[in-house]
Protein backbone atom coordinates (compact mmCIF):
# COMPACT_ATOMS: atom_id res chain seq x y z
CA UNK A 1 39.98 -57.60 137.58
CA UNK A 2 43.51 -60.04 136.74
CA UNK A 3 45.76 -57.77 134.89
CA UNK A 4 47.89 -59.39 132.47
CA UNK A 5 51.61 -58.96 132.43
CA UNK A 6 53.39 -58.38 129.58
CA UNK A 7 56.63 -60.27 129.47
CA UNK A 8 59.07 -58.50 127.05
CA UNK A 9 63.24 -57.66 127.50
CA UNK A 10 62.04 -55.11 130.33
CA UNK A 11 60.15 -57.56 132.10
CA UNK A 12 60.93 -60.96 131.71
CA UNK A 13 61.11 -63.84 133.85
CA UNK A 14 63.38 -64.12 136.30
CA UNK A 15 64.58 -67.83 135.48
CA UNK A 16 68.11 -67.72 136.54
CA UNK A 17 67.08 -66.60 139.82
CA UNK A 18 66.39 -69.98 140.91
CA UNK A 19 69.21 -71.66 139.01
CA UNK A 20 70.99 -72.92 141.97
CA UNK A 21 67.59 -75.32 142.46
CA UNK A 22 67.05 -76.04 139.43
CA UNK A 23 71.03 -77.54 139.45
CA UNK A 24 70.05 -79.31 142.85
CA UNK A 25 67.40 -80.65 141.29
CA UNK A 26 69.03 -81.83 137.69
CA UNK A 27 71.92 -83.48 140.17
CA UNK A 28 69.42 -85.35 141.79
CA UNK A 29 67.58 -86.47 138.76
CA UNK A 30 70.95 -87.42 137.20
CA UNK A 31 71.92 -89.62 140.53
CA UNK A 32 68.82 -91.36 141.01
CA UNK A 33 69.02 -92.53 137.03
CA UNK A 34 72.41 -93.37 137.62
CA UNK A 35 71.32 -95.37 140.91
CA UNK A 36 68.85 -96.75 139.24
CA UNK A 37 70.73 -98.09 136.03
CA UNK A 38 73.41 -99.12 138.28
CA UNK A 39 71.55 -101.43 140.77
CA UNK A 40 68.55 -102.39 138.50
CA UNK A 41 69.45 -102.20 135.03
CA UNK A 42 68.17 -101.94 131.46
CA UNK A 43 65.01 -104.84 130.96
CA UNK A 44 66.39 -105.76 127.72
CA UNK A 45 64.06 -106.90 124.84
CA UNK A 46 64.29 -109.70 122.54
CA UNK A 47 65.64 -107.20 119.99
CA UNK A 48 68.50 -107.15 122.04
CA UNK A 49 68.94 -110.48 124.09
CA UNK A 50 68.15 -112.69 121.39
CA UNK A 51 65.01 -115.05 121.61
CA UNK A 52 61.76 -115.80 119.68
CA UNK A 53 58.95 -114.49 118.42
CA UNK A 54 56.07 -116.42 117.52
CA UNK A 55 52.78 -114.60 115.97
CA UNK A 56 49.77 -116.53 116.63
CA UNK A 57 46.19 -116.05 115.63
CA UNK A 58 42.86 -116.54 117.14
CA UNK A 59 39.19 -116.92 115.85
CA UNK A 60 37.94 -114.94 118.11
CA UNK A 61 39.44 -112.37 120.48
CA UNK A 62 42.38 -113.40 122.85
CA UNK A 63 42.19 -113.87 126.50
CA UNK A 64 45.71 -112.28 127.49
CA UNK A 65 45.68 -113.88 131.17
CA UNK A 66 44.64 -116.90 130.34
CA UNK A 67 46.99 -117.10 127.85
CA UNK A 68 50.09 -116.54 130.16
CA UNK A 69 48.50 -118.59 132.84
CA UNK A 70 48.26 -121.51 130.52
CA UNK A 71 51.93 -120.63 128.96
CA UNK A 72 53.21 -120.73 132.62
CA UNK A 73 51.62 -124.58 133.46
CA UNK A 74 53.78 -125.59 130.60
CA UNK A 75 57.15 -124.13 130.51
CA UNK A 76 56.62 -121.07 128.58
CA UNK A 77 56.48 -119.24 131.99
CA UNK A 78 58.99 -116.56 130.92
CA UNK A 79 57.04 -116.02 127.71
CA UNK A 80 55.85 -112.00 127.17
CA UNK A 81 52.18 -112.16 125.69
CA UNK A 82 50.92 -108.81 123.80
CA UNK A 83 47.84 -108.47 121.25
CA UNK A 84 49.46 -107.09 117.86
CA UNK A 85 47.55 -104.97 115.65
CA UNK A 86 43.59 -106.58 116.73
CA UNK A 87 42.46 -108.62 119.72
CA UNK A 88 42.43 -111.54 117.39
CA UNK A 89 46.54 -110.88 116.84
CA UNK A 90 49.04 -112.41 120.11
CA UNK A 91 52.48 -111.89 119.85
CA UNK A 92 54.23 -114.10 121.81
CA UNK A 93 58.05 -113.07 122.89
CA UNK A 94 59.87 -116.30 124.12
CA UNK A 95 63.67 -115.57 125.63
CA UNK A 96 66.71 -118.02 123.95
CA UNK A 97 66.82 -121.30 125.22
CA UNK A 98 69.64 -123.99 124.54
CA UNK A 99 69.61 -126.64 122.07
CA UNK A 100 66.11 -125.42 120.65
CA UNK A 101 65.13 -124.37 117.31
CA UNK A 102 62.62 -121.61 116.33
CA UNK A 103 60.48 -123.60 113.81
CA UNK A 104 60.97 -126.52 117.27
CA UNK A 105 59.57 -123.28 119.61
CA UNK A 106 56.57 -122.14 117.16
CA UNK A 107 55.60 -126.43 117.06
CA UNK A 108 55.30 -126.77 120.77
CA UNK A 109 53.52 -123.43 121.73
CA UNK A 110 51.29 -124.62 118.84
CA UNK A 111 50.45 -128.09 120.38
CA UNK A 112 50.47 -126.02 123.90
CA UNK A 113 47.67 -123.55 122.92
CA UNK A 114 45.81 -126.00 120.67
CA UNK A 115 45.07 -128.41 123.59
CA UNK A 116 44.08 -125.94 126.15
CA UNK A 117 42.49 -122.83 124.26
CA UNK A 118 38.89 -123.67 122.24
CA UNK A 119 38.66 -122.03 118.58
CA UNK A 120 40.64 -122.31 115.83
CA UNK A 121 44.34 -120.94 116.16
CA UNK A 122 47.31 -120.68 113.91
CA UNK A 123 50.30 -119.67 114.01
CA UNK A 124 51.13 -116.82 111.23
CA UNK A 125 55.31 -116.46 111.32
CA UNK A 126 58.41 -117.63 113.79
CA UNK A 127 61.49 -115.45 113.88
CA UNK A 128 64.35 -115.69 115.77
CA UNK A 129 67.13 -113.46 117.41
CA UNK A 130 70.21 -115.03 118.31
CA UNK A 131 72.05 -113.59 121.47
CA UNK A 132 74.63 -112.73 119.16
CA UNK A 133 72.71 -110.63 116.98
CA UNK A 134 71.52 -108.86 119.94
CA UNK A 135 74.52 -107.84 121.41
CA UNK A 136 75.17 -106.43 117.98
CA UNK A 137 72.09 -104.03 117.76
CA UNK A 138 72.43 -103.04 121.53
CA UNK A 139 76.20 -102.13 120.83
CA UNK A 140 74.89 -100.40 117.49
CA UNK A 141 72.48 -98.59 119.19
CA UNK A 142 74.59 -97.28 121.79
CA UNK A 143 76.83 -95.98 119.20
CA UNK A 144 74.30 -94.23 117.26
CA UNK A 145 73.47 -92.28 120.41
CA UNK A 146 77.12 -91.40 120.60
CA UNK A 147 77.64 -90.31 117.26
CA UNK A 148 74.87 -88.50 117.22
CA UNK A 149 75.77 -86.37 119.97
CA UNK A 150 79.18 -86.02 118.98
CA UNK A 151 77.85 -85.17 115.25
CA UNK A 152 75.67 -82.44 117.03
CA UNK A 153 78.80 -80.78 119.01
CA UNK A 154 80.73 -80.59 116.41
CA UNK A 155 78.03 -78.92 113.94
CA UNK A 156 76.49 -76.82 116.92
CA UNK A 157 80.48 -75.71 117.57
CA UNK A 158 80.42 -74.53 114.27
CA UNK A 159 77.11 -72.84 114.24
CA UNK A 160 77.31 -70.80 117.26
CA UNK A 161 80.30 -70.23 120.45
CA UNK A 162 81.24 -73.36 121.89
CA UNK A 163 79.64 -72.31 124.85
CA UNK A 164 76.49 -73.07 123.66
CA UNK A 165 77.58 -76.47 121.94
CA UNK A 166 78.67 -77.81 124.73
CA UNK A 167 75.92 -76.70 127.09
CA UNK A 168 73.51 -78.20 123.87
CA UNK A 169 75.05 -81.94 124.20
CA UNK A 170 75.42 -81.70 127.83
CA UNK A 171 71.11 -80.88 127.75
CA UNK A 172 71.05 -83.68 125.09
CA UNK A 173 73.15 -86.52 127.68
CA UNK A 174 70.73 -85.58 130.88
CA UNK A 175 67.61 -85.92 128.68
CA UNK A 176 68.51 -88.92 127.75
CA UNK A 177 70.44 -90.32 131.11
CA UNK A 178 66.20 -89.15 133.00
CA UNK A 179 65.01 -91.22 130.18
CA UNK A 180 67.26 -94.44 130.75
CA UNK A 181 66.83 -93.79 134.20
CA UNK A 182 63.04 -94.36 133.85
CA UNK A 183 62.90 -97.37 132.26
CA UNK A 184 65.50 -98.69 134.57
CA UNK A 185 63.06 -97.67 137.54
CA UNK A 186 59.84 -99.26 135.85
CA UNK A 187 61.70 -101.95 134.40
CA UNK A 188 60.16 -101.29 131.33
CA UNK A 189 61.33 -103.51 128.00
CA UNK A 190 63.73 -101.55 126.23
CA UNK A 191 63.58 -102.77 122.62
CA UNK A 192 64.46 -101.11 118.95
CA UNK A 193 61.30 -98.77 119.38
CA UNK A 194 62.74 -97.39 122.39
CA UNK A 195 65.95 -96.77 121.26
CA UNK A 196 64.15 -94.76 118.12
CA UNK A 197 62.19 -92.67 120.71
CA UNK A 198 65.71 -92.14 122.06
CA UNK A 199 67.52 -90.52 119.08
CA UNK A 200 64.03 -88.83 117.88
CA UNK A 201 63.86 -86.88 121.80
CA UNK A 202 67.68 -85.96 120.66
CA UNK A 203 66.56 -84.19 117.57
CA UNK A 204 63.52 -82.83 119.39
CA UNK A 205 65.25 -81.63 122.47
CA UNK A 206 68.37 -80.13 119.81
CA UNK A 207 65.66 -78.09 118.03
CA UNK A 208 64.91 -76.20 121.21
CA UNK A 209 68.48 -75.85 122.26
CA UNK A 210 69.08 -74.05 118.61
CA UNK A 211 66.27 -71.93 118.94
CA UNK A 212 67.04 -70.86 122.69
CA UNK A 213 70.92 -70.29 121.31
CA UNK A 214 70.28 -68.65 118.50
CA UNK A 215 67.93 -65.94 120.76
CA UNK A 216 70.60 -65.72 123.27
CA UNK A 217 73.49 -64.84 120.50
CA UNK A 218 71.11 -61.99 119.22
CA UNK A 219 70.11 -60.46 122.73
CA UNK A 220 73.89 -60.45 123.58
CA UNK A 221 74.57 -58.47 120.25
CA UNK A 222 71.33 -56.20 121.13
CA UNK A 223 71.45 -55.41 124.59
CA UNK A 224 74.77 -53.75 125.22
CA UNK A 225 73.55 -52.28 129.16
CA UNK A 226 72.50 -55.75 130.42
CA UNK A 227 74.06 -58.47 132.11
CA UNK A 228 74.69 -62.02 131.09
CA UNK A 229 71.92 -63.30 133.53
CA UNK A 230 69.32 -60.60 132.01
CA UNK A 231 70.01 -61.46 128.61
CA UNK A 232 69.58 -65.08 129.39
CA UNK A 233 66.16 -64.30 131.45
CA UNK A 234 64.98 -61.96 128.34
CA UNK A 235 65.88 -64.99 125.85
CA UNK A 236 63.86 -67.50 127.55
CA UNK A 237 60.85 -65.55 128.48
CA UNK A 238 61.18 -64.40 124.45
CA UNK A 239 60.80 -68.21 123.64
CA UNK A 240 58.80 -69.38 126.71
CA UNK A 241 55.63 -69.23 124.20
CA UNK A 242 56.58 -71.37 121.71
CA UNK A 243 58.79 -73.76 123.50
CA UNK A 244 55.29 -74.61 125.66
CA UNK A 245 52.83 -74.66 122.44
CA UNK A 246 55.68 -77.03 120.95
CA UNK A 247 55.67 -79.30 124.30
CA UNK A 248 52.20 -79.26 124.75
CA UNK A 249 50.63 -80.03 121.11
CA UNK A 250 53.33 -82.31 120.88
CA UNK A 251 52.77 -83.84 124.61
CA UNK A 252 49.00 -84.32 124.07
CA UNK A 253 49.63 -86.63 120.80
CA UNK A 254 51.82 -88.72 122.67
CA UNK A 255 49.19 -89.09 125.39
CA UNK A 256 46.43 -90.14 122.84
CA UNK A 257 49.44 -92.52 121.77
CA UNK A 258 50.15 -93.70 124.83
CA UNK A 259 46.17 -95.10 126.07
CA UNK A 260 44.73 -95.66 122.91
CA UNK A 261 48.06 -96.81 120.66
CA UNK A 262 48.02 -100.54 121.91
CA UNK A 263 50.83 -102.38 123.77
CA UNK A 264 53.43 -102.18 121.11
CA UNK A 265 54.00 -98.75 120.96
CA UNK A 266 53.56 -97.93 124.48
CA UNK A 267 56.91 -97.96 125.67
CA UNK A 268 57.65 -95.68 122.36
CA UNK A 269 55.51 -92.64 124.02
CA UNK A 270 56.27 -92.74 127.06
CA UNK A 271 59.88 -92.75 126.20
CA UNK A 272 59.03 -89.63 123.86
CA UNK A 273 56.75 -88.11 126.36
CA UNK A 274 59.76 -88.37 128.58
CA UNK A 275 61.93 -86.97 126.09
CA UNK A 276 59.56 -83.71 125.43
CA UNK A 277 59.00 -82.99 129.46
CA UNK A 278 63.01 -83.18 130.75
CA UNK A 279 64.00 -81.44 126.68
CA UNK A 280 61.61 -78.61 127.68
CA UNK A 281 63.24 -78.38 131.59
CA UNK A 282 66.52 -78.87 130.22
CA UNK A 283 66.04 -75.87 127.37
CA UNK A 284 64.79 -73.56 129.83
CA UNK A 285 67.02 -74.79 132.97
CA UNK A 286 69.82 -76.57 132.19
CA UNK A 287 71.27 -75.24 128.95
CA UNK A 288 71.44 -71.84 130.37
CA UNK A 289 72.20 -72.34 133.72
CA UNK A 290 75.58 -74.43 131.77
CA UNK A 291 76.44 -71.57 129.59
CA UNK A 292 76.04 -68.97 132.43
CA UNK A 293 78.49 -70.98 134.32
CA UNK A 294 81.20 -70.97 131.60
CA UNK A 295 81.57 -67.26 131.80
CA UNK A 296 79.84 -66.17 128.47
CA UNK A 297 80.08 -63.05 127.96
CA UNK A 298 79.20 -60.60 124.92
CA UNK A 299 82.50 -60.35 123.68
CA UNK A 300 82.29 -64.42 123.19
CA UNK A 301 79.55 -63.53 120.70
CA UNK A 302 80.26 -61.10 118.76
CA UNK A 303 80.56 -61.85 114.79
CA UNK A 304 84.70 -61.36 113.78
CA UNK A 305 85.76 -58.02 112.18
CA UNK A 306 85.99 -58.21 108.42
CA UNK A 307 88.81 -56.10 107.56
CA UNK A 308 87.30 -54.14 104.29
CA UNK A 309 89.53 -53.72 100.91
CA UNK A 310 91.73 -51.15 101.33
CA UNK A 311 91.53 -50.24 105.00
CA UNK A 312 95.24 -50.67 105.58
CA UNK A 313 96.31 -48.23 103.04
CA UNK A 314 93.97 -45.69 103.47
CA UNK A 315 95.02 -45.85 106.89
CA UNK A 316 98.57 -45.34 105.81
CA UNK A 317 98.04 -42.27 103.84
């Protein structure tokens, strides 16, 4: 017979036992994304480089390889070719070229398909990006990430010891640094999906940091006998149960998004699956291995003495 364990403050889980691998390990993450971003780079999308899309539609159901095969024998060989929405549905992604105009673009893959694909086919819209425009949303974008972390130190800061805050963002810049790093690796399109998936793993990932911090100020209050790394092991093996249901549920919808969601918002969950796996690893791991390393102590957290009406002169009579 398996007995069952309970895990409570006088036997939790001895997580910052193996904090000095679980730092090797974060390191090593953080280098390879670093290596990664440095020698590969971001695959930028059209969102971002500029370029143009062309929806096209079909009679009957699109052949996607035969479609880039006869894009490539007549210089749309740097095209990207997706179905959007149906089979029926092709979005075609074309990168900027000189001297040529969108409705110019949409004309000639027109004429292109038309005399090499059978069935009817029309094209339904033509928009354009200009390289300009790009550089504009990728700079936005970047700045939104920055504000938003700087938004969440400075309300964190205010909500618990800075400790914690810092720790929080520091969680919140690996996350996404693993998740950069990914899509640097793959050389997966990063587009204005991806950079959504981005800030929504920021409020996931902050929502577990809270929730950890806000256990770890109460045990430190409570437990007068223990040390720092006991109340830290007792916190996280408190909220071990729902940080997992919270990953998982939330893991196996972005799996069912992932295969069955269609191209278009595949890079979206795997970004976000991303997010959830390295916000769960750094909530458990990284946050508190941070905050252990800055010295916390109980004192930190105690709530300030409120000196009560009258103290000082009945302490003078």
């Amino acid at each position: 017979m398996f007995q069952i364990t309970k895990i409570d403050e006088n036997n939790p889980l001895r997580f910052m036992s193996i904090n000095k691998w679980t730092t090797i390990l974060s390191v090593v993450l953080i280098v390879l994304s670093l290596s990664a971003l440095v020698t590969k780079g971001l695959n930028w999308g059209l969102d971002f480089t500029g370029g143009t899309l062309v929806e096209v539609g079909f009679e009957q159901p699109a052949d996607l390889e035969e479609l880039r095969t006869v894009l490539e024998g007549n210089e749309f060989g740097d095209a990207v070719v997706q179905n959007y929405g149906t089979q029926r549905d092709v979005l075609v992604r074309i990168p900027p070229r000189e001297d040529a105009a969108s409705d110019t673009i949409g004309n000639e893959l027109l004429t292109v398909l038309r005399a090499n694909i059978d069935g009817g086919i029309d094209v339904r819209r033509v928009e354009f990006v200009g390289p300009q425009v790009g550089e504009e949303l990728a700079e936005a974008g970047g700045l939104a990430m920055l504000v938003a972390l700087i938004c969440i130190l400075v309300y964190v800061s205010f909500r618990f010891e800075w400790r914690l805050a810092l720790s929080a963002v520091a969680g919140l810049a690996q996350d996404v640094t693993l998740i950069l790093g990914l899509f640097a690796l793959l050389q997966m399109q990063v587009d204005l999906t991806i950079l959504a998936a981005l800030l929504a793993v920021i409020g996931y990932s902050l929502n577990d940091s809270i929730v950890v911090a806000d256990r770890i100020r109460e045990n430190f209050r409570k437990l007068r006998k223990n040390t720092p790394e006991e109340v830290i092991d007792i916190s996280l093996s408190q909220t071990l149960s729902r940080t997992l249901v919270t990953s998982l549920t939330t893991l196996l919808v972005l799996l069912v998004l992932m295969f069955f969601g269609g191209q278009m918002i595949f890079g979206f969950a795997v970004a976000l699956s991303m997010g959830v796996v390295v916000g769960t690893y750094s909530s458990v791991f990284t946050r508190s291995t941070l905050v252990l390393a800055m010295g916390i102590s109980r004192e930190d957290l105690m709530p300030p003495e409120v000196e009560k009406e009258g103290e000082e002169q009945d302490n003078y009579l």
